[in-house]
Protein backbone atom coordinates (compact mmCIF):
# COMPACT_ATOMS: atom_id res chain seq x y z
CA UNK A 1 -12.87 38.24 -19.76
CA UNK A 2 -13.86 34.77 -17.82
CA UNK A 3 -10.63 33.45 -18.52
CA UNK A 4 -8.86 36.04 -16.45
CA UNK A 5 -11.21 34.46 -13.86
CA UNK A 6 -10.15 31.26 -14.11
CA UNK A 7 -6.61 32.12 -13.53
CA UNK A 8 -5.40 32.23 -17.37
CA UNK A 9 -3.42 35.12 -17.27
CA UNK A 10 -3.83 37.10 -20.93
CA UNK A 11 -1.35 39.81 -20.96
CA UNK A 12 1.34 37.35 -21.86
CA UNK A 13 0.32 36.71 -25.52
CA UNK A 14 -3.28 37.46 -25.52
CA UNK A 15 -4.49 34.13 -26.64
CA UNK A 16 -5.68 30.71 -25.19
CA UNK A 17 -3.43 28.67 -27.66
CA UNK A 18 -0.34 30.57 -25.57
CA UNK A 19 -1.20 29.00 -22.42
CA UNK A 20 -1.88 25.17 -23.62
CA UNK A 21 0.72 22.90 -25.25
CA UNK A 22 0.36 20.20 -28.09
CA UNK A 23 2.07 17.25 -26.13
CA UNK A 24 2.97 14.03 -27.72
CA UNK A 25 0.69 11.49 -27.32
CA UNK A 26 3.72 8.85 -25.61
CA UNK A 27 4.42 11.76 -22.96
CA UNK A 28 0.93 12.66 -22.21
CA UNK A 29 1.07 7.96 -21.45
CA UNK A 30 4.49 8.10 -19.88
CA UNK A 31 3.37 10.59 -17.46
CA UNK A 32 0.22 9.41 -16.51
CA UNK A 33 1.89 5.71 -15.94
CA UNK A 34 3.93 7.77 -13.57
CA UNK A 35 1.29 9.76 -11.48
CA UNK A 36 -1.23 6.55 -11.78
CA UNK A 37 0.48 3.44 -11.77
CA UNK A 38 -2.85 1.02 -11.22
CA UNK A 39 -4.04 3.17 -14.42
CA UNK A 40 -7.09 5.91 -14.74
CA UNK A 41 -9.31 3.56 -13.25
CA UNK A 42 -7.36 2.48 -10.66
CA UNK A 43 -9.23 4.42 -8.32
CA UNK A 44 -11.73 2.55 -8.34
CA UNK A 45 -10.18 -0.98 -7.38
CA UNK A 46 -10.26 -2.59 -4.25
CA UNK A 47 -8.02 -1.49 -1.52
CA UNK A 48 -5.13 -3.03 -0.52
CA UNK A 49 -4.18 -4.03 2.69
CA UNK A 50 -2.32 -5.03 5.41
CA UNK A 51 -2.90 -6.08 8.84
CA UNK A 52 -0.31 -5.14 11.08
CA UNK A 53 0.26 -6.79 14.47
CA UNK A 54 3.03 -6.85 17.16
CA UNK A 55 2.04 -10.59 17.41
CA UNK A 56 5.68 -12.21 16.01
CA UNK A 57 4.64 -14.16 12.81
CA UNK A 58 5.70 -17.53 14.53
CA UNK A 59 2.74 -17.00 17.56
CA UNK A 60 0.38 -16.66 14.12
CA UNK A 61 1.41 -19.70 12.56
CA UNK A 62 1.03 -21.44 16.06
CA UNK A 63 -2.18 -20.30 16.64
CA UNK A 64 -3.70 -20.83 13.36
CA UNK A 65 -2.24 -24.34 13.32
CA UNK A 66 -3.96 -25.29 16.44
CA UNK A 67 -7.04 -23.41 15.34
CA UNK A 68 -7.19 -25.62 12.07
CA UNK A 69 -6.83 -28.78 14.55
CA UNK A 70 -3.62 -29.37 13.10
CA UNK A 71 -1.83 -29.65 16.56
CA UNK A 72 -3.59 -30.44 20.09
CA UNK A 73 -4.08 -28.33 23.09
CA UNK A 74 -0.73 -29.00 25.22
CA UNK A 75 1.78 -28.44 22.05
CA UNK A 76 -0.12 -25.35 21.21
CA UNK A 77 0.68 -24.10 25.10
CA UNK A 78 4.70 -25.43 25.13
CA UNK A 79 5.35 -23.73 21.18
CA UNK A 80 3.48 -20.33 22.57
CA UNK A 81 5.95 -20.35 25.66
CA UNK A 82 8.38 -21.08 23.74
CA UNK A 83 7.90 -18.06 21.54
CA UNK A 84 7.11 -15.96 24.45
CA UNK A 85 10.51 -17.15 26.30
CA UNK A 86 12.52 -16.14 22.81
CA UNK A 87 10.75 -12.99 22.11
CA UNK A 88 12.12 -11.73 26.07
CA UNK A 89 15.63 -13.45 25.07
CA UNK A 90 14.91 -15.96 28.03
CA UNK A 91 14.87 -18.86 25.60
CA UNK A 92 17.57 -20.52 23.07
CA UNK A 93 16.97 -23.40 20.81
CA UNK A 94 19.36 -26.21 21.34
């Protein structure tokens, strides 16, 4: 018996139809909505991701302002103190 092999055990009723169910088509969909909520294929998608840094947001903002030329040199230097002095509670805005 290759079932008993396969881990089906036989003694119980002696037949295969015993061991499976006849589920309703909306449970067998409500259940796999639950186990795979980006769907069967959702597997294969993309990761997704997120960079996490201990840089505070603000210092990003900063920085990718000045990188995009959007502010110069020096007020890059005064906001990155700035955030510097806050994040050690040296600094309070007035």
């Amino acid at each position: 018996m290759s079932v008993n092999w396969t881990g089906h055990d036989a003694t119980s009723g002696g037949a295969m139809r015993d061991w499976y169910d006849n589920p309703n088509v909306r449970d067998v969909l409500k259940e796999q909505i639950e186990t795979l909520p980006h769907g069967a294929t959702g597997f294969l998608s993309p990761p997704k991701y997120e960079i996490v840094s201990d840089i505070p947001k603000d210092a990003t903002v900063v920085l990718s302002a000045y990188l995009k030329g959007e502010i110069g040199t020096l007020v890059f230097m005064e906001q990155v103190e700035r955030l510097r002095l806050a994040h050690m509670g040296l600094y309070t805005k007035k």
